[in-house]
C-alpha atoms as a PDB file:
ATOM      1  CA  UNK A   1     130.136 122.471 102.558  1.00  0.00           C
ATOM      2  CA  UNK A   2     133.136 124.926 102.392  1.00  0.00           C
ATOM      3  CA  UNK A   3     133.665 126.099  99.312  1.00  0.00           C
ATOM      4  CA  UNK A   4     136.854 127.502 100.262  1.00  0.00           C
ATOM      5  CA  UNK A   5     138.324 123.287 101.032  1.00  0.00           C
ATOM      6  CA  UNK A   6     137.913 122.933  96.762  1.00  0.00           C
ATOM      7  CA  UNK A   7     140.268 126.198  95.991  1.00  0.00           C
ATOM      8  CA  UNK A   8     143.661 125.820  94.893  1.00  0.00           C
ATOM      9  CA  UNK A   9     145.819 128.121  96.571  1.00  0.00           C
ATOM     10  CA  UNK A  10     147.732 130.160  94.423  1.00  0.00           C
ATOM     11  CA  UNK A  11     151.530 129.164  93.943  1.00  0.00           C
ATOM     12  CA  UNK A  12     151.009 125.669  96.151  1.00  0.00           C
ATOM     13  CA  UNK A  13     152.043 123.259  93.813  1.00  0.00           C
ATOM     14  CA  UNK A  14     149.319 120.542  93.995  1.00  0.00           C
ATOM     15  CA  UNK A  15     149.372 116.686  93.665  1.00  0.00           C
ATOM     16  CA  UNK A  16     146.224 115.214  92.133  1.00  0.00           C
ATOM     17  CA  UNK A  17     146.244 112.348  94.071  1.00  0.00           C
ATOM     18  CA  UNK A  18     145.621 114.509  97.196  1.00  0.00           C
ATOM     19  CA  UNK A  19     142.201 115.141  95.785  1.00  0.00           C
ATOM     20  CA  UNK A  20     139.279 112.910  95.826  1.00  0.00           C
ATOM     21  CA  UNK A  21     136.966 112.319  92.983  1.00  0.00           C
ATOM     22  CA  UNK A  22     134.060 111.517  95.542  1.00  0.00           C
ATOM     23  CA  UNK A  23     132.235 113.815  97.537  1.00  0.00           C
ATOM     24  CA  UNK A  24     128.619 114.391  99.157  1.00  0.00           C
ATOM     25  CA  UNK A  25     129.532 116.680 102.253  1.00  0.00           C
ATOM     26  CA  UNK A  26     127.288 114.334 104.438  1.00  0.00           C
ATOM     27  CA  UNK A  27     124.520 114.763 102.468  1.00  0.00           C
ATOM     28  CA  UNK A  28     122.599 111.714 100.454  1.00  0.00           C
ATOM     29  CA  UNK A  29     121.878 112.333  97.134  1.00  0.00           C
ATOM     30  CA  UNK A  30     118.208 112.800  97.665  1.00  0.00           C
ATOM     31  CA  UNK A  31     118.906 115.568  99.905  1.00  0.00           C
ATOM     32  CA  UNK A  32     121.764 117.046  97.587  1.00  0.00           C
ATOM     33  CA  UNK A  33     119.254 117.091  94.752  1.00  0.00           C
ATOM     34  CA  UNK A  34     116.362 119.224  97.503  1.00  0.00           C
ATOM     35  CA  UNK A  35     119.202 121.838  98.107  1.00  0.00           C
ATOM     36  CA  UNK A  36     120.205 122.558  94.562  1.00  0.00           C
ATOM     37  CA  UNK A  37     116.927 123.446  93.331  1.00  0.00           C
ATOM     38  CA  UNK A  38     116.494 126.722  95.215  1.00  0.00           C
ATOM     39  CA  UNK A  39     120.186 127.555  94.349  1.00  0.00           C
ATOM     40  CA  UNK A  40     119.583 127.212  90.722  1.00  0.00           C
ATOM     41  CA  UNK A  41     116.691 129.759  91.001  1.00  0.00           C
ATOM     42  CA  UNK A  42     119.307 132.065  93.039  1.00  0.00           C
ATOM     43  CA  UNK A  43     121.459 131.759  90.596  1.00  0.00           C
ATOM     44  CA  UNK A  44     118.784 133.239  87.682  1.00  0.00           C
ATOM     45  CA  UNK A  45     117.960 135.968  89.707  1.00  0.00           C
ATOM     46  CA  UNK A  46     121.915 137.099  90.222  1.00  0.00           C
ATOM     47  CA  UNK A  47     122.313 136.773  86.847  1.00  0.00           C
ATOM     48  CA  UNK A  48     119.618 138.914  85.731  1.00  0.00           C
ATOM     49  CA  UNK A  49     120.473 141.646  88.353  1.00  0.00           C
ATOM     50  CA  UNK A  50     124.474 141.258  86.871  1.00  0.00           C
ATOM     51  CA  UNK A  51     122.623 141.788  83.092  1.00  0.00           C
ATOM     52  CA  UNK A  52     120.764 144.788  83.999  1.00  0.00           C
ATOM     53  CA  UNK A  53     123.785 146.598  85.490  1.00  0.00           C
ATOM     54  CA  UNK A  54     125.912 145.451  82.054  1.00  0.00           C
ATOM     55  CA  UNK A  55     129.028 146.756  84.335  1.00  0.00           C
ATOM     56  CA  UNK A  56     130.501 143.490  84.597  1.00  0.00           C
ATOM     57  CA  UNK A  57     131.111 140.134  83.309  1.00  0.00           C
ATOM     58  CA  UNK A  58     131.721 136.508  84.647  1.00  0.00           C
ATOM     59  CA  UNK A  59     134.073 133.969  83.015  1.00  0.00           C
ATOM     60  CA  UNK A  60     133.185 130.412  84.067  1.00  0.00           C
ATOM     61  CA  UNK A  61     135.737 128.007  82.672  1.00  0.00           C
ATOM     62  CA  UNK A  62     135.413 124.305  82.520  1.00  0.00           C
ATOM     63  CA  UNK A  63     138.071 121.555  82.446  1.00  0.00           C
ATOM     64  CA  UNK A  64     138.407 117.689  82.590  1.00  0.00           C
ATOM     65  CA  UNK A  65     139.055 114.997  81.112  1.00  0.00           C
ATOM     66  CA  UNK A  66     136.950 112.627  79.025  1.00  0.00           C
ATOM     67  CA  UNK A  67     133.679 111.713  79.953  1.00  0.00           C
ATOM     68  CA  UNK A  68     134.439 114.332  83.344  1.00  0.00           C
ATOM     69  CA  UNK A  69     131.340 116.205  83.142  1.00  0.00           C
ATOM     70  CA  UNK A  70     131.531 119.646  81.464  1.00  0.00           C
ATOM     71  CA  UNK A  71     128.590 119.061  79.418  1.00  0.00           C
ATOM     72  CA  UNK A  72     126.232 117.947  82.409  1.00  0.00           C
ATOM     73  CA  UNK A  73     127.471 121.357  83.987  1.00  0.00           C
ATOM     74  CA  UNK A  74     126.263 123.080  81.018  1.00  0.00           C
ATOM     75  CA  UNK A  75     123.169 121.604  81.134  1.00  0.00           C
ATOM     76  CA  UNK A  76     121.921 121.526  84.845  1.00  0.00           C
ATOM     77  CA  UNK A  77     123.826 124.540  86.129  1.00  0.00           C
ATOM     78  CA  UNK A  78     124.521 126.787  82.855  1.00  0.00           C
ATOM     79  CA  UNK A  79     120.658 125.982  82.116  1.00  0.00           C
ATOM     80  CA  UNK A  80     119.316 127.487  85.066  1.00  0.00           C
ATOM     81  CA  UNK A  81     120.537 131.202  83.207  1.00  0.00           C
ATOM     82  CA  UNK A  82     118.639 133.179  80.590  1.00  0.00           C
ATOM     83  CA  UNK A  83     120.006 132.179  77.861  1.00  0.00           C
ATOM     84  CA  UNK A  84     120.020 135.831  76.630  1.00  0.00           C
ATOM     85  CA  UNK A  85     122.859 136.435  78.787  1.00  0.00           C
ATOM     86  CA  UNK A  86     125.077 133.273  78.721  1.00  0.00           C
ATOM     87  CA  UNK A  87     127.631 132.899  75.621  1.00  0.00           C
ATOM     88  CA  UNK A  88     129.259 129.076  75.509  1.00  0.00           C
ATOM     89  CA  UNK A  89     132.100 128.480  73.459  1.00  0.00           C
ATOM     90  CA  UNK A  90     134.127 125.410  72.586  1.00  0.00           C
ATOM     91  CA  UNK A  91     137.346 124.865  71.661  1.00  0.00           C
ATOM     92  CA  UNK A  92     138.297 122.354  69.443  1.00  0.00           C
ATOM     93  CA  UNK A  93     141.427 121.734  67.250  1.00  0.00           C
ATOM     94  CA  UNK A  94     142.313 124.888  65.831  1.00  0.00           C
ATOM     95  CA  UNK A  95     141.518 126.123  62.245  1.00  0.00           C
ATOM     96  CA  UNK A  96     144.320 127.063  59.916  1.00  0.00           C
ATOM     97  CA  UNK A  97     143.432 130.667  60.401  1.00  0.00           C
ATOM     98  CA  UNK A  98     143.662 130.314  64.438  1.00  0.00           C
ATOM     99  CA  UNK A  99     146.826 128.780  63.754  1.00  0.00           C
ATOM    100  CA  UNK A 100     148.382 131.392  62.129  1.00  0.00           C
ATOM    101  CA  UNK A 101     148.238 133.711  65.122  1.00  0.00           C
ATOM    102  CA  UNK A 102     149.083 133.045  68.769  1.00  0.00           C
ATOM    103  CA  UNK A 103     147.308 130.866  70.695  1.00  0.00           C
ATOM    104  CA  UNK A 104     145.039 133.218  72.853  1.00  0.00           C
ATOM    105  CA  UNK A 105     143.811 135.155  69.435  1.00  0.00           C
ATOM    106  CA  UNK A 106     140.615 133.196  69.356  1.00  0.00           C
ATOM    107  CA  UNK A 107     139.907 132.710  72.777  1.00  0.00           C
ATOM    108  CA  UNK A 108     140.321 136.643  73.585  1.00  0.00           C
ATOM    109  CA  UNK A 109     137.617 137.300  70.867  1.00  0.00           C
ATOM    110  CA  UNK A 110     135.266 134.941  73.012  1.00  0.00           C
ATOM    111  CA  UNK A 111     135.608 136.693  76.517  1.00  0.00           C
ATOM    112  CA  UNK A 112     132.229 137.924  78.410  1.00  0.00           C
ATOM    113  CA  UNK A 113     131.024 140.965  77.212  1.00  0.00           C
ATOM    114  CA  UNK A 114     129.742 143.436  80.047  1.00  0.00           C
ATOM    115  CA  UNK A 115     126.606 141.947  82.056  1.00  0.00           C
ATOM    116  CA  UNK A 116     127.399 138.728  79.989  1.00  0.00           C
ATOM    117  CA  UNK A 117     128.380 135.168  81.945  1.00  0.00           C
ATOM    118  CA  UNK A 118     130.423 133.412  79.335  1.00  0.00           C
ATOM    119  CA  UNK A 119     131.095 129.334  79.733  1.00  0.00           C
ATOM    120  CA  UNK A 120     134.511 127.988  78.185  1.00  0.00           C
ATOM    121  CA  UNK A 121     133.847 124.182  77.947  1.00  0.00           C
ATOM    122  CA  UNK A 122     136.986 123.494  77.445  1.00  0.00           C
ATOM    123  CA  UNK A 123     139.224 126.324  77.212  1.00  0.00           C
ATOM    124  CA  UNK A 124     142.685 128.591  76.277  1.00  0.00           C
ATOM    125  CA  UNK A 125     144.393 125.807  78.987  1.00  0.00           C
ATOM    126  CA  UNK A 126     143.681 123.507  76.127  1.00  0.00           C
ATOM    127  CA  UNK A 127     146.945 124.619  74.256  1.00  0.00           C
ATOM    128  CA  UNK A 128     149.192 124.063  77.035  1.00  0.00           C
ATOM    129  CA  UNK A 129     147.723 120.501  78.226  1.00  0.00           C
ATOM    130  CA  UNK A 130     146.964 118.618  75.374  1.00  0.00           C
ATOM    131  CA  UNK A 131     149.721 120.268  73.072  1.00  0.00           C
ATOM    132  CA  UNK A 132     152.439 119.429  76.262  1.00  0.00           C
ATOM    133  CA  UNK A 133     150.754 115.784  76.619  1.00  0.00           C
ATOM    134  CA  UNK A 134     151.245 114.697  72.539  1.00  0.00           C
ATOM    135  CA  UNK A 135     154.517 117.029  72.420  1.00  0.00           C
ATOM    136  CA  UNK A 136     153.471 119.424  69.935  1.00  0.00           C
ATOM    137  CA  UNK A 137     155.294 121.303  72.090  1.00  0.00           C
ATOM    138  CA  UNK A 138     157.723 120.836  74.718  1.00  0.00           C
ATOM    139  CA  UNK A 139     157.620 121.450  78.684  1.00  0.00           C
ATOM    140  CA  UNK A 140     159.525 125.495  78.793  1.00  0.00           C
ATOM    141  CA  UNK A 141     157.213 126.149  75.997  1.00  0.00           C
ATOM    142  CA  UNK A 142     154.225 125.184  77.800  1.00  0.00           C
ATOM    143  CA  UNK A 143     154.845 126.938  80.639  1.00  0.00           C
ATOM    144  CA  UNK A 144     155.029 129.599  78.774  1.00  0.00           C
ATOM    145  CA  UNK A 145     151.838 129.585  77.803  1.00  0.00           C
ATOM    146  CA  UNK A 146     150.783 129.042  80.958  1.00  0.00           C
ATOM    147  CA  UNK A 147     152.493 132.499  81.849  1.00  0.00           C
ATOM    148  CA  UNK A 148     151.008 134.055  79.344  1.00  0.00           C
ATOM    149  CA  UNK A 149     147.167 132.926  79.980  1.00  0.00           C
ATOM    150  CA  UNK A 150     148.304 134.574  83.926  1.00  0.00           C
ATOM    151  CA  UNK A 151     148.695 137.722  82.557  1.00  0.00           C
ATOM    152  CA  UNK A 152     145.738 137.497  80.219  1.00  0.00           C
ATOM    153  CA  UNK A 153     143.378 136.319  82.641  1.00  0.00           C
ATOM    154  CA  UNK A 154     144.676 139.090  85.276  1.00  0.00           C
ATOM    155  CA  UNK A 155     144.015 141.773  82.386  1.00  0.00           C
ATOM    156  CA  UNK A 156     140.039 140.103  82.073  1.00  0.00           C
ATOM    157  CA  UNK A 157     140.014 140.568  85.582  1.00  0.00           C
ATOM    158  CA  UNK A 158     141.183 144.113  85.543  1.00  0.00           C
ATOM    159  CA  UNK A 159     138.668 145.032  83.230  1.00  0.00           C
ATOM    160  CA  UNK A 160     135.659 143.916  85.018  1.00  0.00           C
ATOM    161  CA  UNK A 161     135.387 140.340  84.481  1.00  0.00           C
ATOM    162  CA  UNK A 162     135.364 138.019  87.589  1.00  0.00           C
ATOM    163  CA  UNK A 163     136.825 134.330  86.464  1.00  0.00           C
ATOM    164  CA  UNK A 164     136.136 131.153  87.971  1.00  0.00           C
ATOM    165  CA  UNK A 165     137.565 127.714  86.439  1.00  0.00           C
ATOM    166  CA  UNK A 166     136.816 124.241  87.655  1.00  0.00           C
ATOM    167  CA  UNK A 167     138.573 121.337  87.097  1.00  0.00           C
ATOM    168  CA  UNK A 168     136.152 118.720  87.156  1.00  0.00           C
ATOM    169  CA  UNK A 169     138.031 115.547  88.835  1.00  0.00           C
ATOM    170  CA  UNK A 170     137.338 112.290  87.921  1.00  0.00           C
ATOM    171  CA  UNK A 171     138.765 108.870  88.669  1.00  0.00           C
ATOM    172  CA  UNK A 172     139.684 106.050  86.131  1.00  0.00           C
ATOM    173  CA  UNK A 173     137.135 104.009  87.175  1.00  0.00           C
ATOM    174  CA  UNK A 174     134.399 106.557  86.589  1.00  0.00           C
ATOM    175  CA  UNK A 175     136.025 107.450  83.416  1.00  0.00           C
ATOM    176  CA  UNK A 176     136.053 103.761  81.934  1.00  0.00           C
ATOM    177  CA  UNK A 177     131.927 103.330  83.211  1.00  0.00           C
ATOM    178  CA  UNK A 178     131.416 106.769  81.670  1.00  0.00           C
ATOM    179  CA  UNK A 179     133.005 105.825  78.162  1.00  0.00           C
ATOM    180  CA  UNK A 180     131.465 101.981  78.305  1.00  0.00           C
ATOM    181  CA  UNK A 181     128.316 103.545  78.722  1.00  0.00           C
ATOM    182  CA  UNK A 182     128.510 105.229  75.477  1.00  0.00           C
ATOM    183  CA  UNK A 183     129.164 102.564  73.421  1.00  0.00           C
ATOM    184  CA  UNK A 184     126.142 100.288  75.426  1.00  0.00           C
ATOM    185  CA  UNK A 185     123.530 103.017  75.297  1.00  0.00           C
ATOM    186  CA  UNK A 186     122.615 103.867  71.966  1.00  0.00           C
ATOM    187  CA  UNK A 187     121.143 106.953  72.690  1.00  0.00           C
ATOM    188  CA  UNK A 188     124.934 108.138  73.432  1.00  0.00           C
ATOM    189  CA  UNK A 189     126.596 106.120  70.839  1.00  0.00           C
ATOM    190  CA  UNK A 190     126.996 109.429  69.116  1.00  0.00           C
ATOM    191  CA  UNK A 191     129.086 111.161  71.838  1.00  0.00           C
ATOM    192  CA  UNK A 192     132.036 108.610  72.120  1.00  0.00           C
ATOM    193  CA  UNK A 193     135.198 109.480  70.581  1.00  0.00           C
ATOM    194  CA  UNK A 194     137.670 106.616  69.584  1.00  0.00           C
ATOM    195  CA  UNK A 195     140.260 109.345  70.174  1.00  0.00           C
ATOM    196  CA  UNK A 196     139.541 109.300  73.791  1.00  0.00           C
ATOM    197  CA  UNK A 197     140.449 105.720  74.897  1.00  0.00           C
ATOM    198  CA  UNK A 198     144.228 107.255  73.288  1.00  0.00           C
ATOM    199  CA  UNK A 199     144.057 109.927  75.873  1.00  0.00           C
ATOM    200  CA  UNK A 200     143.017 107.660  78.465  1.00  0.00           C
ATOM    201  CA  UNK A 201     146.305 105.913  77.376  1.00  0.00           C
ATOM    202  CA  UNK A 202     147.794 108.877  78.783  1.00  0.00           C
ATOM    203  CA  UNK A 203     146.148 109.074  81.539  1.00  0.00           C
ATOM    204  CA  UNK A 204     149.304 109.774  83.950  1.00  0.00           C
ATOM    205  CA  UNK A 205     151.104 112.408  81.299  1.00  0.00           C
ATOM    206  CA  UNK A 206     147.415 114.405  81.955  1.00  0.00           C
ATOM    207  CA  UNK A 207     147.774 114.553  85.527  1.00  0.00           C
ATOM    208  CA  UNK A 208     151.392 115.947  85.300  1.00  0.00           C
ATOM    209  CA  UNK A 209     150.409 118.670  82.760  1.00  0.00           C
ATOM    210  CA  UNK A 210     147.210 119.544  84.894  1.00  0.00           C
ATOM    211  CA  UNK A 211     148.833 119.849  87.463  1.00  0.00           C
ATOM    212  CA  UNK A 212     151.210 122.093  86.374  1.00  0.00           C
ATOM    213  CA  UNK A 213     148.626 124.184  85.087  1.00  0.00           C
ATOM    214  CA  UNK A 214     147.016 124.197  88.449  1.00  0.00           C
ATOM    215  CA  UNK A 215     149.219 125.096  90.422  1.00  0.00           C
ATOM    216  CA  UNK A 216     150.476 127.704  88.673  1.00  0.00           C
ATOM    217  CA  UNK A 217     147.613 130.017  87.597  1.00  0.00           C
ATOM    218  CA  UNK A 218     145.180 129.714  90.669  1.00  0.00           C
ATOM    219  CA  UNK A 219     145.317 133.573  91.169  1.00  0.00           C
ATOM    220  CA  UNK A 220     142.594 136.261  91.291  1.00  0.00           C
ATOM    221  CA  UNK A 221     141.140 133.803  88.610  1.00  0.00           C
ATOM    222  CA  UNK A 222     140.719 130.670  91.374  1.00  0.00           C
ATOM    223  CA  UNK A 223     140.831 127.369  90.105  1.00  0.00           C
ATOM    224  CA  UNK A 224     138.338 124.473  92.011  1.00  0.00           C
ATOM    225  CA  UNK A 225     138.948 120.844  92.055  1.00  0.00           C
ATOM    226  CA  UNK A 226     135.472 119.925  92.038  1.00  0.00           C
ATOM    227  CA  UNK A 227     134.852 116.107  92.658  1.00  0.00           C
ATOM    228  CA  UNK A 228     133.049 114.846  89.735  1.00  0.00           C
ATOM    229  CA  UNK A 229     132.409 110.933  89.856  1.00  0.00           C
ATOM    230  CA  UNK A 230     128.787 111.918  91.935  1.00  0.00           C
ATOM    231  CA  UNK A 231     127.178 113.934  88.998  1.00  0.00           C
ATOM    232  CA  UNK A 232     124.592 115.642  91.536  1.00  0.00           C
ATOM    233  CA  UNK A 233     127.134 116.798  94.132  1.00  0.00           C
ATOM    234  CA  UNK A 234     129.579 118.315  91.425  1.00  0.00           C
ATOM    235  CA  UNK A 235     126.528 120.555  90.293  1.00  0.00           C
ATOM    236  CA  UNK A 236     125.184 121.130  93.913  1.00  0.00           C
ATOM    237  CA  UNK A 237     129.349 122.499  94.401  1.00  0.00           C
ATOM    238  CA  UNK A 238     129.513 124.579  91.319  1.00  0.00           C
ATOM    239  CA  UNK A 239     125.747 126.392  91.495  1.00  0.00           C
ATOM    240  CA  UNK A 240     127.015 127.046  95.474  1.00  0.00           C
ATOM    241  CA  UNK A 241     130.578 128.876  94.223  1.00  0.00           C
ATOM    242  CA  UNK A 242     128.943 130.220  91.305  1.00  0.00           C
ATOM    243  CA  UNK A 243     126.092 131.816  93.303  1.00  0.00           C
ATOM    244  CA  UNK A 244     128.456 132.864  96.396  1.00  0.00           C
ATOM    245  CA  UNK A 245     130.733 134.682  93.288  1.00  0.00           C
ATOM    246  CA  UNK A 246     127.500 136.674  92.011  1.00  0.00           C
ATOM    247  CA  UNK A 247     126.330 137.916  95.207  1.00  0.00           C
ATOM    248  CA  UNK A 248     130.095 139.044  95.965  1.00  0.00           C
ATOM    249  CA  UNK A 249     130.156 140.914  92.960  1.00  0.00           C
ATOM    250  CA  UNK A 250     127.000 142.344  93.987  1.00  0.00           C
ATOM    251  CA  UNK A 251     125.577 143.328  90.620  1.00  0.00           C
ATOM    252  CA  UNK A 252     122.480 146.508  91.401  1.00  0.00           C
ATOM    253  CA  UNK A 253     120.070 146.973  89.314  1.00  0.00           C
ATOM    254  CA  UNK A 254     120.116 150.353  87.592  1.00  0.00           C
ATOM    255  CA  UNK A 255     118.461 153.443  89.105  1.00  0.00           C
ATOM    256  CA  UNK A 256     115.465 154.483  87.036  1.00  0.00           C
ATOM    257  CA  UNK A 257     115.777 157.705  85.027  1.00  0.00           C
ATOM    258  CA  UNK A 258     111.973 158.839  85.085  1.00  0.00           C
ATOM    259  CA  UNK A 259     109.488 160.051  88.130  1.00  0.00           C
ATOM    260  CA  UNK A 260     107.319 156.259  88.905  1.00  0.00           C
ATOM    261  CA  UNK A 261     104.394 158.999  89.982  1.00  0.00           C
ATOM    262  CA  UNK A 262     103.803 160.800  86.753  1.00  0.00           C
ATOM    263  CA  UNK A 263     103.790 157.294  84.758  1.00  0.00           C
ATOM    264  CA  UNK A 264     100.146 156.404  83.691  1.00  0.00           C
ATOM    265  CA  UNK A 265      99.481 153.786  81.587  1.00  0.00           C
ATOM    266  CA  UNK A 266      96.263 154.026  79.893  1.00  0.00           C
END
């Protein structure tokens, strides 16, 4: 399982359709689900090693559409981290006050501290997909924006902060089982969202502005299109580039400051 084979390369404009929503890497579920447990305890010990050092940060943004997945990342993969040094944020329409200033104001203020992992489900790429999709704005504005989250994710990276974002990509079929399945089970009756069968309407007008987005600002901050319609093999993927991206960061545990021989503890 190459992780590499799920990068976009930067400035190769990409075609969705080139990318399958299905993958298992010749593995069965069963034995995808034997392999991720010992990743997921990998991935707590990198973390706490990055949180000791507090010298640097990891930005872990997800993406998709409807019903794709980002909240079953949170949970399996996100989960397997302390949550003392994980900070999630969503973003949702914005307030009046986050409208009055540009549109990376209140996504800046939620970047990873140092020794922090931060989670963007959903994300700054919001405001130059969805807003491009209804025409809130139109196509030179939006890639604009796009521009402008380059340069602000290359001055995160500057400063410490290693960024991964995965585009978590699902097919229509999956989509429409995924949103039926919320309206038959009541136990999920609570997470559909009428508003999402009129952005399945647009199903095509998403592809175009993703891709755009894609293939454009898959830099030093690498975007993944992670095939998402097998739940188990999108979070085997995700804890496997997560975990290689810790241990190339290499996070060290800080040197002690006192003698470990003249310590007694009585």
């Amino acid at each position: 399982m190459n992780s590499e084979s799920y990068r976009v390369q930067a400035g190769k404009k990409i075609s969705l359709a080139d990318w399958s929503t299905k993958g298992h890497a010749g593995l069965t579920k069963e034995e995808g689900q034997v392999l991720l447990a010992p990743l997921l305890e990998e991935l707590a010990e990198w973390q706490e090693r990055l949180y000791a050092e507090n010298q640097q940060a990891l930005l872990i943004v997800l993406q998709a559409r409807d019903a794709g997945g980002k909240d079953g990342v949170v949970k399996k993969v996100i989960g397997a981290f302390n949550p003392n040094g994980v900070h999630i944020s969503n973003f949702k329409v914005p307030s009046e006050e986050e409208r009055a200033h540009d549109f990376l104001w209140r996504v800046h203020a939620q970047a990873p501290r140092k020794g922090m992992i931060g989670v963007f489900n959903r994300s700054h790429y919001e405001d130059a997909l969805v807003t491009r999709v209804y025409k809130l704005i139109d196509v030179v504005t939006a890639e604009q924006r796009l521009m402008h989250i380059r340069h602000f994710e290359d001055m995160l990276s500057s400063n410490g902060t290693r960024i991964l974002k995965f585009y978590l990509h699902i097919s229509q079929e999956e989509q429409k089982r995924r949103l039926q399945a919320r309206l038959d089970e009541p136990g999920k009756n609570w997470k559909f969202n009428p508003g999402d069968l009129k952005d399945r309407e647009h199903w095509d007008q998403f592809t175009e502005a993703y891709e755009a987005a894609l293939s454009t600002t898959s830099d030093d901050a690498p975007w993944f299109v992670i095939p998402a319609d097998q739940k188990w093999f999108r979070d085997l993927l995700i804890s496997k580039i997560v975990l290689e991206t810790l241990k190339a960061m290499n996070p060290q545990y800080p040197a002690i400051t006192y003698d470990l021989k003249t310590i007694e503890i009585k």
